[in-house]
N, C-alpha and C. Protein backbone atom coordinates (compact mmCIF):
# COMPACT_ATOMS: atom_id res chain seq x y z
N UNK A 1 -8.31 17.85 10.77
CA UNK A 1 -8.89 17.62 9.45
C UNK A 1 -9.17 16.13 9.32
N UNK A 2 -10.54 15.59 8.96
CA UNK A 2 -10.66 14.19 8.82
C UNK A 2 -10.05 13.71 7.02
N UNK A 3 -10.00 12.74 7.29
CA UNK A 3 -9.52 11.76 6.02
C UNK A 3 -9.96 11.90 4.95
N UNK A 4 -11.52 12.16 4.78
CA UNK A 4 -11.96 12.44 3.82
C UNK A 4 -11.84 13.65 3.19
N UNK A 5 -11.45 14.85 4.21
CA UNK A 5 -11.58 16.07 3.77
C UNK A 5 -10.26 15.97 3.37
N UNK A 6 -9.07 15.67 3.60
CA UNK A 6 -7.63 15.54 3.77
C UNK A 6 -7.64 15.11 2.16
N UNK A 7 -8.04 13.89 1.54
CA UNK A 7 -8.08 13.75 0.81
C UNK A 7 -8.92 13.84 -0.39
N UNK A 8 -10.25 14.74 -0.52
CA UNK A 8 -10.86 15.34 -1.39
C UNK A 8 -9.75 16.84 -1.65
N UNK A 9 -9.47 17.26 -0.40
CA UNK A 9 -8.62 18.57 -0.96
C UNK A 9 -7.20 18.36 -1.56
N UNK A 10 -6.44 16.99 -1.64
CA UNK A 10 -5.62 17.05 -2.59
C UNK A 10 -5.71 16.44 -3.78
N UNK A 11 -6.88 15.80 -4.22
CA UNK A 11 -7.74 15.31 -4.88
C UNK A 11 -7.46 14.18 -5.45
N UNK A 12 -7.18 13.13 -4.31
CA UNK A 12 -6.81 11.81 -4.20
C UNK A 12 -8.56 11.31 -4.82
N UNK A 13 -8.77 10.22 -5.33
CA UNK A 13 -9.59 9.26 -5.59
C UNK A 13 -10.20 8.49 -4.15
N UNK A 14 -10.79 8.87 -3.53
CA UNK A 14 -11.17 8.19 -2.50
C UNK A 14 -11.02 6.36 -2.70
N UNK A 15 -11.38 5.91 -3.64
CA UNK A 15 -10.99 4.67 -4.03
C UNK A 15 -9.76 4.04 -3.76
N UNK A 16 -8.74 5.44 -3.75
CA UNK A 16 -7.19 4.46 -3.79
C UNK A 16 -7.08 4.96 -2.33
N UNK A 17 -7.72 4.91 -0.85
CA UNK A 17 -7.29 5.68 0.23
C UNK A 17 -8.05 4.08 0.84
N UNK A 18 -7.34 3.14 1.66
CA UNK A 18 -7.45 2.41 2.47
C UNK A 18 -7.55 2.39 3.77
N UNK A 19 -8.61 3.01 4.32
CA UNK A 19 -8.77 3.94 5.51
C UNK A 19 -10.18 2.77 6.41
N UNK A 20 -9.84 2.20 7.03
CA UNK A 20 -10.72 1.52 7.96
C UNK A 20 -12.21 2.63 8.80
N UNK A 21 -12.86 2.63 8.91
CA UNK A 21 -13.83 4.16 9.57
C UNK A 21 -13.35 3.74 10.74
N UNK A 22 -13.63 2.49 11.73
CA UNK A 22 -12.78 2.33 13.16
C UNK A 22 -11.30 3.04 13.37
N UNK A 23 -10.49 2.35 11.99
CA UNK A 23 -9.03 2.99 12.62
C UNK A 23 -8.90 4.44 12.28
N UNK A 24 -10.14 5.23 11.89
CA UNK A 24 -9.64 6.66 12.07
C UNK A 24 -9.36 7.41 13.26
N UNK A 25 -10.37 6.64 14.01
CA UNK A 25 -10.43 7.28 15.23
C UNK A 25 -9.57 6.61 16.74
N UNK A 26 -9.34 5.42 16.09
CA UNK A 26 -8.18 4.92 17.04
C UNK A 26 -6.95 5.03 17.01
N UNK A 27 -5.98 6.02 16.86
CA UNK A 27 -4.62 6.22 16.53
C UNK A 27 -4.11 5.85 18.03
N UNK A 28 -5.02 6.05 18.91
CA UNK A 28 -3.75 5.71 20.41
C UNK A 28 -3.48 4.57 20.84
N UNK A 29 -2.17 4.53 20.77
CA UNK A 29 -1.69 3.31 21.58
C UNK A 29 -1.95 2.72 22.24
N UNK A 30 -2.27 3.66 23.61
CA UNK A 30 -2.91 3.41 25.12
C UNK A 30 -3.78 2.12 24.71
N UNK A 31 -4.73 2.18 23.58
CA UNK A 31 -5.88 1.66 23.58
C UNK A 31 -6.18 0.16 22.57
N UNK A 32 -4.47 0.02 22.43
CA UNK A 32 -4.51 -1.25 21.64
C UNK A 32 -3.99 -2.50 22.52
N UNK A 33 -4.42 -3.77 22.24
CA UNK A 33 -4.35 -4.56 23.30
C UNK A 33 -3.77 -5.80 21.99
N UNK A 34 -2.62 -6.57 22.08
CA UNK A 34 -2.09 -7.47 21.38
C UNK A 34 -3.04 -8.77 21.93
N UNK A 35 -3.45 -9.00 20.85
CA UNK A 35 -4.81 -10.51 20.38
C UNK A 35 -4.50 -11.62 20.24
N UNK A 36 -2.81 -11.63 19.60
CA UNK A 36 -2.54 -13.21 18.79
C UNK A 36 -2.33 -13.74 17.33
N UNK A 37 -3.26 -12.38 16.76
CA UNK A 37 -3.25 -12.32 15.62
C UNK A 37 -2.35 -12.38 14.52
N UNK A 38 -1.27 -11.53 15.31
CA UNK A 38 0.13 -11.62 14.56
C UNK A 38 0.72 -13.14 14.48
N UNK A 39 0.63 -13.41 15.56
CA UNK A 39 1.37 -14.73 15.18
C UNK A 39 0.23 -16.21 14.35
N UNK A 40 -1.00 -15.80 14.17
CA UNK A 40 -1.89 -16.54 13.27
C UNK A 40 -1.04 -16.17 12.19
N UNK A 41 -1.32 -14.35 11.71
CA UNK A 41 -0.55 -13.98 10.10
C UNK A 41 0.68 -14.85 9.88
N UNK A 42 1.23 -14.88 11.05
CA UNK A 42 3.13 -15.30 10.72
C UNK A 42 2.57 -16.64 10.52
N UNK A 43 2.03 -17.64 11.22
CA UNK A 43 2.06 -18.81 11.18
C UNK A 43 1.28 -19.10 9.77
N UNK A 44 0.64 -18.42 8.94
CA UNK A 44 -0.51 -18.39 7.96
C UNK A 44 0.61 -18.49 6.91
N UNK A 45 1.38 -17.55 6.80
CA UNK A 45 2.51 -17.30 5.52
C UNK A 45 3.46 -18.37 5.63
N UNK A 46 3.98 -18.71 6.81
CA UNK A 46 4.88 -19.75 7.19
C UNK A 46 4.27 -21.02 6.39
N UNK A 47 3.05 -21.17 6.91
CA UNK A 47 2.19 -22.41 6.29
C UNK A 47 2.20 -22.33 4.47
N UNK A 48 1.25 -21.34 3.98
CA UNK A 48 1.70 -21.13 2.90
C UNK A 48 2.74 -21.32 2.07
N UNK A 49 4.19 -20.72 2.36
CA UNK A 49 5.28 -20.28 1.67
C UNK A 49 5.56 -22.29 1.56
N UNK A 50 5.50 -22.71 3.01
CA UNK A 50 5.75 -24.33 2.90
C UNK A 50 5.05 -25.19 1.71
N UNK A 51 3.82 -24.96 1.91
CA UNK A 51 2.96 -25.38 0.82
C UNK A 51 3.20 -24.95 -0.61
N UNK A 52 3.64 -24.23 -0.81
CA UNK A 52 4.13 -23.50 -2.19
C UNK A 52 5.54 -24.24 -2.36
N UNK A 53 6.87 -24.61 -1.50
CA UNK A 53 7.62 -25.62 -1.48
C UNK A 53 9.14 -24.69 -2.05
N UNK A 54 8.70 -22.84 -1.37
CA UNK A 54 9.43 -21.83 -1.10
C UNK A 54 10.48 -22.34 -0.05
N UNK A 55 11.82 -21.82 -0.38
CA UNK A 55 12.94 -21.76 0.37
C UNK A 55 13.01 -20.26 1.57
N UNK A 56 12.39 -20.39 2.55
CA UNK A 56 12.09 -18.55 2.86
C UNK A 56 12.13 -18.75 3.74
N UNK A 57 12.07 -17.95 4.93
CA UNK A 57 12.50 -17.60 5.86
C UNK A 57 11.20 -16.33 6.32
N UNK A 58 10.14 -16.03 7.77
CA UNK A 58 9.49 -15.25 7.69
C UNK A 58 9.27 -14.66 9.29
N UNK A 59 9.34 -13.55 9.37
CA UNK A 59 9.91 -12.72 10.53
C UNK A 59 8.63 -11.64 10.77
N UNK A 60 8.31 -11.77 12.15
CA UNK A 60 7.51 -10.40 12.45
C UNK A 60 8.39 -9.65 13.02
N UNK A 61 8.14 -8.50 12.22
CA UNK A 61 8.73 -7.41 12.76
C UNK A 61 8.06 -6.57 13.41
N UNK A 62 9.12 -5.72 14.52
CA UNK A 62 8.40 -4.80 15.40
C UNK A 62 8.13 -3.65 14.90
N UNK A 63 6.74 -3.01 15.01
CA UNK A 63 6.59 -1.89 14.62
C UNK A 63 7.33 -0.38 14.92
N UNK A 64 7.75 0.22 13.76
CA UNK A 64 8.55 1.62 14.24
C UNK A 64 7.21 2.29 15.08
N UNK A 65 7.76 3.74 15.72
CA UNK A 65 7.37 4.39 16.31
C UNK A 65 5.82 5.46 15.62
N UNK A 66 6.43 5.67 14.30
CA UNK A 66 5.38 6.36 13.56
C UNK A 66 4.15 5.09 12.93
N UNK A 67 4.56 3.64 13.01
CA UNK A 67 3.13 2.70 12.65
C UNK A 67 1.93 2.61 13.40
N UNK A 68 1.54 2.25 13.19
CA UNK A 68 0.22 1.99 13.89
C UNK A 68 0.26 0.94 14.45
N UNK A 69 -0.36 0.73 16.14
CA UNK A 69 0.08 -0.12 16.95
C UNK A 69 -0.54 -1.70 16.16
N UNK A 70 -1.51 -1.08 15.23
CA UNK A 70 -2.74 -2.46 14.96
C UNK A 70 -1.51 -2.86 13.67
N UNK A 71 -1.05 -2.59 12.98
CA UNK A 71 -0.59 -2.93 11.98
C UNK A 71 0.29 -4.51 12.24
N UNK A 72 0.87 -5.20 11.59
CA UNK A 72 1.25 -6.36 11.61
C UNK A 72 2.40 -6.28 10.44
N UNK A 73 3.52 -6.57 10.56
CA UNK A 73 4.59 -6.38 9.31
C UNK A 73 5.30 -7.62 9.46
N UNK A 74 5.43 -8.35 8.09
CA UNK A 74 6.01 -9.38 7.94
C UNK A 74 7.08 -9.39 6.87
N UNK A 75 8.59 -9.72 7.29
CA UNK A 75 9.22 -9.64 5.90
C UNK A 75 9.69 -10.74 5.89
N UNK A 76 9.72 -11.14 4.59
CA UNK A 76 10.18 -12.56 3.77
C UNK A 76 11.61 -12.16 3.46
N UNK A 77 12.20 -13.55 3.87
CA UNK A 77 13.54 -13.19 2.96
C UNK A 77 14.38 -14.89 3.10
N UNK A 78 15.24 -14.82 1.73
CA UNK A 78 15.65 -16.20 1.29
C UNK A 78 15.62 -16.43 -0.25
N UNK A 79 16.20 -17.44 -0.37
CA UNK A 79 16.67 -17.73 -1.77
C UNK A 79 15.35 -17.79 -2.93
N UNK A 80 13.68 -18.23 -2.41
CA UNK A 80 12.98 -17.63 -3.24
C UNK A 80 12.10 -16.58 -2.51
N UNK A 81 12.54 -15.62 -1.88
CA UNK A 81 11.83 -14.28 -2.11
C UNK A 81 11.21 -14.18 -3.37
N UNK A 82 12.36 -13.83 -4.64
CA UNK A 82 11.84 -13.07 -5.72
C UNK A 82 11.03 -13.52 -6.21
N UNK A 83 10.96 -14.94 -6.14
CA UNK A 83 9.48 -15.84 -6.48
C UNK A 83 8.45 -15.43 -6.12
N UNK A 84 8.36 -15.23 -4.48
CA UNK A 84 7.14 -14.93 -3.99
C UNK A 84 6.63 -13.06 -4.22
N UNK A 85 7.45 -12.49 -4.95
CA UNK A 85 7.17 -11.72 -5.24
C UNK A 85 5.91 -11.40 -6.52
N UNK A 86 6.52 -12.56 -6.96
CA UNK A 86 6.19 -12.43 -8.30
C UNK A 86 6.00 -11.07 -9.68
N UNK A 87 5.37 -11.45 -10.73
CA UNK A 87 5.66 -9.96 -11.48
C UNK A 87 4.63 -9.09 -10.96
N UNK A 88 5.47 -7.76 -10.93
CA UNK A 88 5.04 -6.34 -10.51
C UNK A 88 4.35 -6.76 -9.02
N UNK A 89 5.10 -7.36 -8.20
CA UNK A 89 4.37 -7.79 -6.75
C UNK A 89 2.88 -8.11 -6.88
N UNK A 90 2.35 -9.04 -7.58
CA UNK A 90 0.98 -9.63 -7.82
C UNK A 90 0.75 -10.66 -6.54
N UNK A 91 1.84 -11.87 -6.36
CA UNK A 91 2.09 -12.99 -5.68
C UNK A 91 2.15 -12.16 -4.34
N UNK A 92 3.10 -11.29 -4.28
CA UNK A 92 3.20 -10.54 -2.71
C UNK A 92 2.24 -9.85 -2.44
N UNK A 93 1.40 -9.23 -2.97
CA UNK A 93 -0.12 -8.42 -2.85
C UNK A 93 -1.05 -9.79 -2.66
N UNK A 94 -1.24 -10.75 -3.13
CA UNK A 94 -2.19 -11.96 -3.11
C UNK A 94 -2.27 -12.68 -1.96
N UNK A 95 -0.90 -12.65 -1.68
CA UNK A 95 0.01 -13.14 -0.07
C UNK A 95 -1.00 -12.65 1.37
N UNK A 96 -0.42 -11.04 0.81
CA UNK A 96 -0.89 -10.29 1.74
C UNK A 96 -2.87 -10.24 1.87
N UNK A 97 -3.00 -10.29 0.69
CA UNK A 97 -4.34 -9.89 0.58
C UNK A 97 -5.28 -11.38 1.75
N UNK A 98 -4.49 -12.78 1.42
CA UNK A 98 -5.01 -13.57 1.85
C UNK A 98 -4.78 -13.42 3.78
N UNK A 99 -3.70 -12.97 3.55
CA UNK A 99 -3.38 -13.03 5.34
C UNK A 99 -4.39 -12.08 6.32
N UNK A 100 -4.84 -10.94 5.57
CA UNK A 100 -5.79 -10.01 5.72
C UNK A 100 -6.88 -10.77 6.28
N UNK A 101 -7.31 -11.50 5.10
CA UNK A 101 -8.63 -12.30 5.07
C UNK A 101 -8.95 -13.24 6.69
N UNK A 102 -7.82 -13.67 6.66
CA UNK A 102 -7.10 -14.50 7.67
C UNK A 102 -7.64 -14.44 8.74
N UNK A 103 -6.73 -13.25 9.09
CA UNK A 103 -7.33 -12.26 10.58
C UNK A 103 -8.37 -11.85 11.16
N UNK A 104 -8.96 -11.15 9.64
CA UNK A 104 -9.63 -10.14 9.88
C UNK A 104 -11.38 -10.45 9.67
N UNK A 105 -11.77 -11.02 10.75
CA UNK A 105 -12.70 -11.52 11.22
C UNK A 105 -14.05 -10.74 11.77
N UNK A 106 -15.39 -11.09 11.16
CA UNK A 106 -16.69 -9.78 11.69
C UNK A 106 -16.49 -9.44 12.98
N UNK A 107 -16.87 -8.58 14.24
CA UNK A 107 -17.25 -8.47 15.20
C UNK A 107 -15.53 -8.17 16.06
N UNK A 108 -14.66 -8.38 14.95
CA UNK A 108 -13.24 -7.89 15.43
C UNK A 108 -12.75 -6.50 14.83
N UNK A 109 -11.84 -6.12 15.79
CA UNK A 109 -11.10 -4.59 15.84
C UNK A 109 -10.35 -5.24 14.08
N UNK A 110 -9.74 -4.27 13.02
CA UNK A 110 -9.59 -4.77 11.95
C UNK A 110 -8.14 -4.43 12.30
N UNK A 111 -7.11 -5.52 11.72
CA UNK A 111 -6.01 -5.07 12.02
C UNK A 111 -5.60 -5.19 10.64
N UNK A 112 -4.31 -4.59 9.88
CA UNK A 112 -4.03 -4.76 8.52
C UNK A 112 -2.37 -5.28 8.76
N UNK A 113 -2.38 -6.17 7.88
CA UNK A 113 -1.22 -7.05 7.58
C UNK A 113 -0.49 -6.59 6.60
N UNK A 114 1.21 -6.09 6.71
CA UNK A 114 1.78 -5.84 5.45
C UNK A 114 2.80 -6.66 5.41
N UNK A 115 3.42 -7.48 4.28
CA UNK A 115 4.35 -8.16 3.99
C UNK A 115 5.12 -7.61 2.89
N UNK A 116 6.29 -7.57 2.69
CA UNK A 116 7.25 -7.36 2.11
C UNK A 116 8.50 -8.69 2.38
N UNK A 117 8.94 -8.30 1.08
CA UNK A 117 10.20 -9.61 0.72
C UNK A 117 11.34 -9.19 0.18
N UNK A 118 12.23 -8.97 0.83
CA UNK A 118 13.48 -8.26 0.88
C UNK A 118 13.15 -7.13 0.07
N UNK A 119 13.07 -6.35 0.93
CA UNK A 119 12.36 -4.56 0.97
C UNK A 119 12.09 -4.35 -0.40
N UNK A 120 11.38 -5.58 -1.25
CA UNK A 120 10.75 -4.73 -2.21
C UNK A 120 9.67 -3.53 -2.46
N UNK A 121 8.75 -3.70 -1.36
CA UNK A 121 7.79 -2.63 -1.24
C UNK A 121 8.16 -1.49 -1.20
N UNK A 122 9.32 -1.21 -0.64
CA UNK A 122 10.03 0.20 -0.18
C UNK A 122 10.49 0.51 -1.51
N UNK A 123 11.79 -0.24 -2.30
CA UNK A 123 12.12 0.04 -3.55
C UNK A 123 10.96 0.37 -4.43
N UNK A 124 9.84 -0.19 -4.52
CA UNK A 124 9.00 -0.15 -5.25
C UNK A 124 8.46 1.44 -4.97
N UNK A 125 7.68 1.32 -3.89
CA UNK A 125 7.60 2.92 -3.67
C UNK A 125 8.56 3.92 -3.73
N UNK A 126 9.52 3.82 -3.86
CA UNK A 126 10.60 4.95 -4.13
C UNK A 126 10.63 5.47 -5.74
N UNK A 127 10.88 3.96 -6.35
CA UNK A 127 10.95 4.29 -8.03
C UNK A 127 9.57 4.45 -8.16
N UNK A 128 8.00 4.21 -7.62
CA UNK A 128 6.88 5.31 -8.24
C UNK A 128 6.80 6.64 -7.74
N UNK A 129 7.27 6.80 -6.80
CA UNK A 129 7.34 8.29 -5.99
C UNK A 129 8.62 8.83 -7.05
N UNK A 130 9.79 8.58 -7.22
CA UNK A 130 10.42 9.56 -8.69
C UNK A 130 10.14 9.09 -9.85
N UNK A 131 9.58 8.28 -10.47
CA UNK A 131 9.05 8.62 -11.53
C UNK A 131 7.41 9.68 -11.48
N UNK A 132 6.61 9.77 -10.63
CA UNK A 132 5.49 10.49 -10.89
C UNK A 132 5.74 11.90 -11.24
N UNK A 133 7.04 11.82 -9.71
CA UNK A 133 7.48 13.48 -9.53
C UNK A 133 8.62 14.22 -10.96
N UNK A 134 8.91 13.35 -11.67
CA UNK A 134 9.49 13.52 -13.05
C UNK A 134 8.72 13.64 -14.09
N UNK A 135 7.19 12.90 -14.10
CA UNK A 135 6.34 12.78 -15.14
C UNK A 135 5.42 14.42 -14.63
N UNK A 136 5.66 14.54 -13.18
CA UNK A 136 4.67 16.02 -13.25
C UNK A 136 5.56 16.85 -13.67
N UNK A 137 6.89 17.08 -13.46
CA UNK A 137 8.03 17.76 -14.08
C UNK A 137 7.72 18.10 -15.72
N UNK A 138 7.38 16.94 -16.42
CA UNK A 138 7.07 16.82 -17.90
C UNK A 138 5.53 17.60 -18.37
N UNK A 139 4.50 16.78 -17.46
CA UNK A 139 3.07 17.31 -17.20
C UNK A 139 2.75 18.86 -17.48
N UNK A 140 4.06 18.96 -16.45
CA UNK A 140 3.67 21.04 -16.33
C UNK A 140 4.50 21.64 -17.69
N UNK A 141 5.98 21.16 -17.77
CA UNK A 141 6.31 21.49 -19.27
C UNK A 141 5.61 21.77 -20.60
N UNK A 142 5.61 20.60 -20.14
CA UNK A 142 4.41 20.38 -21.80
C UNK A 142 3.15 20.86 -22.17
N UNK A 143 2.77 20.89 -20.52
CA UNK A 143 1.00 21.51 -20.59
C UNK A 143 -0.17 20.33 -21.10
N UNK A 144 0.28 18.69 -21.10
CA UNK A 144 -0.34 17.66 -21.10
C UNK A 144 -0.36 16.40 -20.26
N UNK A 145 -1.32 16.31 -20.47
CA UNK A 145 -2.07 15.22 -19.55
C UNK A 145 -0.94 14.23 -19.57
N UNK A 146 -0.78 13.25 -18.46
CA UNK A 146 -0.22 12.35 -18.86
C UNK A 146 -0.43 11.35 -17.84
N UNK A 147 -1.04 9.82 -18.62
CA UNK A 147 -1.65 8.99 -17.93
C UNK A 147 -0.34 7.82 -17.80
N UNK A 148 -0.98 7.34 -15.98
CA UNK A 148 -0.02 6.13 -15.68
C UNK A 148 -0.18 4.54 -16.73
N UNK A 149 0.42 3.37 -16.60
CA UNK A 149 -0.51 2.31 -16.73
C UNK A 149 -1.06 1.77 -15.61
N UNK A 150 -2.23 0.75 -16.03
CA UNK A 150 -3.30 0.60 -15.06
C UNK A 150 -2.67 0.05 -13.71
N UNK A 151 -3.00 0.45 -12.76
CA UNK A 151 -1.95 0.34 -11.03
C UNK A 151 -2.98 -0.56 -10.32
N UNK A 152 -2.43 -1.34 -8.93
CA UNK A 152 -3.29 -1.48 -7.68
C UNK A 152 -3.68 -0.13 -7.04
N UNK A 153 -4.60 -0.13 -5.97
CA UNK A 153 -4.57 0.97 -5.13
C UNK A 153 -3.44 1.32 -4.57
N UNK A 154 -2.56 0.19 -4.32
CA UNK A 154 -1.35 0.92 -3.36
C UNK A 154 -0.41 1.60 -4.03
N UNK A 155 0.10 1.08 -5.52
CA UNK A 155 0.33 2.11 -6.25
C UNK A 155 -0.17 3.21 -6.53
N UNK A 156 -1.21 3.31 -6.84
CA UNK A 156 -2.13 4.42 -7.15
C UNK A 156 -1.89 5.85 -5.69
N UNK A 157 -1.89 5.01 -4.95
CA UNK A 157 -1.76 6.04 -3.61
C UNK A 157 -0.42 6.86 -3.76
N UNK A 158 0.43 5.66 -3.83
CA UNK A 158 1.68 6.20 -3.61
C UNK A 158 2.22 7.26 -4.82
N UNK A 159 1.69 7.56 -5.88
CA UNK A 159 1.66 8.28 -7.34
C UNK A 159 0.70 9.12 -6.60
N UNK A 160 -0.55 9.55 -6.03
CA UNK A 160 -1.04 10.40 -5.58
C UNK A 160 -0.64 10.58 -4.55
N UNK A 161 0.02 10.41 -3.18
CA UNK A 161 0.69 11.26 -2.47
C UNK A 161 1.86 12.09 -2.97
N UNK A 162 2.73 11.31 -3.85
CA UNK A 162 3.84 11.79 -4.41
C UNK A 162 4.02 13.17 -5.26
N UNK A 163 2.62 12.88 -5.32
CA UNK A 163 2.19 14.79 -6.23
C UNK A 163 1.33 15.44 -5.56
N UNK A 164 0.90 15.28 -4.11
CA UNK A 164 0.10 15.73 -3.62
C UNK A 164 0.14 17.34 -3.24
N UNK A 165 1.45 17.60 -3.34
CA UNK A 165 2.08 19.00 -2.92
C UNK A 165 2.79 19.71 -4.07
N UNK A 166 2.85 18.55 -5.19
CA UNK A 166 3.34 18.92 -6.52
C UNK A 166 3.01 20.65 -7.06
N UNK A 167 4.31 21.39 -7.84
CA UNK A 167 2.90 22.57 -8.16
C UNK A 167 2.61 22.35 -9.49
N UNK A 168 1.39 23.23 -9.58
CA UNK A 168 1.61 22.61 -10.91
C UNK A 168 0.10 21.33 -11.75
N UNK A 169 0.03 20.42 -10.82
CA UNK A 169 -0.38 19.38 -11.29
C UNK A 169 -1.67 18.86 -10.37
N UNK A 170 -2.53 18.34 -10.70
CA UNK A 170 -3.03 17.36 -9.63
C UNK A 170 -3.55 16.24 -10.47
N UNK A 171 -3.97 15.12 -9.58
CA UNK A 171 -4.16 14.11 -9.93
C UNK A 171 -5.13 13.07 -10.03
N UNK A 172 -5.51 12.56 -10.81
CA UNK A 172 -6.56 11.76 -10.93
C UNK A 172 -6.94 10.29 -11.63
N UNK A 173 -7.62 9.37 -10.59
CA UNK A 173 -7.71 7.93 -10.96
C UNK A 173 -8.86 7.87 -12.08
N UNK A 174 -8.69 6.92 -13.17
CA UNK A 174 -9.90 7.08 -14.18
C UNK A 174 -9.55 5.53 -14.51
N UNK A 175 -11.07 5.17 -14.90
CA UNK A 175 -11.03 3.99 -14.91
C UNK A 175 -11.91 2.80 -14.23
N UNK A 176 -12.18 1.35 -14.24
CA UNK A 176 -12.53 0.37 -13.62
C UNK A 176 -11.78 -0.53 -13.40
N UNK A 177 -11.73 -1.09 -11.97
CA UNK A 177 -11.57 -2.16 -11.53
C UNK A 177 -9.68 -2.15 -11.86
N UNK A 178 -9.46 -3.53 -12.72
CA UNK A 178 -7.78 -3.78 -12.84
C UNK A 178 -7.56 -2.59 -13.96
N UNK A 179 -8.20 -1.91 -14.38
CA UNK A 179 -7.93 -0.89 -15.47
C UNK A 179 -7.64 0.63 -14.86
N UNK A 180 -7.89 0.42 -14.06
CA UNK A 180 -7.90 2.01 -12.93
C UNK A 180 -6.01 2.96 -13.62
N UNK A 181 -6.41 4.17 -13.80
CA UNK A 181 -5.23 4.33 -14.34
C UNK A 181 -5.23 5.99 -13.00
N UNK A 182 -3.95 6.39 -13.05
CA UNK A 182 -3.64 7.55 -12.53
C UNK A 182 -3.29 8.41 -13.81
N UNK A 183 -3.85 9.65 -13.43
CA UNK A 183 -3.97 10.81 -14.39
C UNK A 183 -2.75 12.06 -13.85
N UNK A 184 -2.03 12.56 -14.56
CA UNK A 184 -1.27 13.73 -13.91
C UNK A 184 -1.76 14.73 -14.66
N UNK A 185 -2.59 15.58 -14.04
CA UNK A 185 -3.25 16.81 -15.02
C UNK A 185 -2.68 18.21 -14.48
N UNK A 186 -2.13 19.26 -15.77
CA UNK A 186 -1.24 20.14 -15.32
C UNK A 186 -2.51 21.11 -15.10
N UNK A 187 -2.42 22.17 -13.94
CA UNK A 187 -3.24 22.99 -13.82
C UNK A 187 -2.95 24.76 -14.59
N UNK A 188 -3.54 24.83 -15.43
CA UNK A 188 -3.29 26.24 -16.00
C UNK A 188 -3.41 27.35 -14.67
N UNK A 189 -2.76 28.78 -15.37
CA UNK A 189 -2.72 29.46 -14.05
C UNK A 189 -3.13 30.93 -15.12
């Protein structure tokens, strides 16, 4: 099943699905060749976090077995992490967004950079993955709609995978731009 179909049939927002068209079709290992790149990203944030006049500490980590060989993971950690987090991870999304930029150069294979700062990303996705799955809990109760506040895409994803198998409910992004909201709509039967 391709990506698109994968996600029109659980009726994700194509908008919140960060899907490269190259890296669909490259999942094999065999066929990835380490560039350098990683250590530009590391040296990019390193530079940064200095310039910002952050107390931090910044580590590439090795990819688990289920990542993707192209991926790049960086975690921050030190006395201002929570700084560089900033509110609702804006500063750590901005971070990342720039290191992206960084790399990811025309006429090159696209590789994607994720940073996290003492595993906030993970916490973060955990508390939107049980709250969605509590708000579809409510959704189907009640028999009403019930809208998120306005998210990034990566939130947005993670609130639409999280109900993707939900019964009951499906889900939908409405909205523009920083206003983009997730919808939990109960399905009558």
């Amino acid at each position: 099943m391709s990506v698109d179909s994968e996600v029109a049939e659980r009726g994700i927002d194509a908008a919140d699905v960060d899907v490269d068209a190259e890296a669909q079709g490259a999942g094999d290992a065999a066929e990835f060749e380490e560039d350098g790149r990683a250590d530009v990203a590391l040296d990019f944030v390193i530079d940064v976090l200095a310039a910002m006049g952050m107390d931090c500490t910044v580590d590439l980590l090795e990819n688990e077995e289920e990542d993707p060989p192209e991926e790049i993971r960086l975690e921050i950690e030190g006395k201002d992490a929570g700084r560089v987090i900033g509110k609702k991870g804006q500063t750590l999304s901005a971070l990342q967004f720039l290191a992206n930029r960084v790399i990811n150069r025309p006429g090159k294979k696209r590789r994607h950079v994720i940073i996290d700062a003492e595993g906030y990303r993970q916490r973060r996705e955990d508390t939107l993955s049980s709250m969605a799955r509590r708000l579809g809990k409510q959704a189907v109760e009640e028999g009403k709609i019930i809208t998120f506040e306005p998210m990034n895409p990566q939130d947005r994803r993670v609130v639409h995978l999280a109900l993707a198998k939900f019964p009951g409910v499906v889900t939908k992004s409405d909205g523009e731009g920083e206003a983009r909201r997730v919808q939990i709509i109960p399905v009558r039967r």
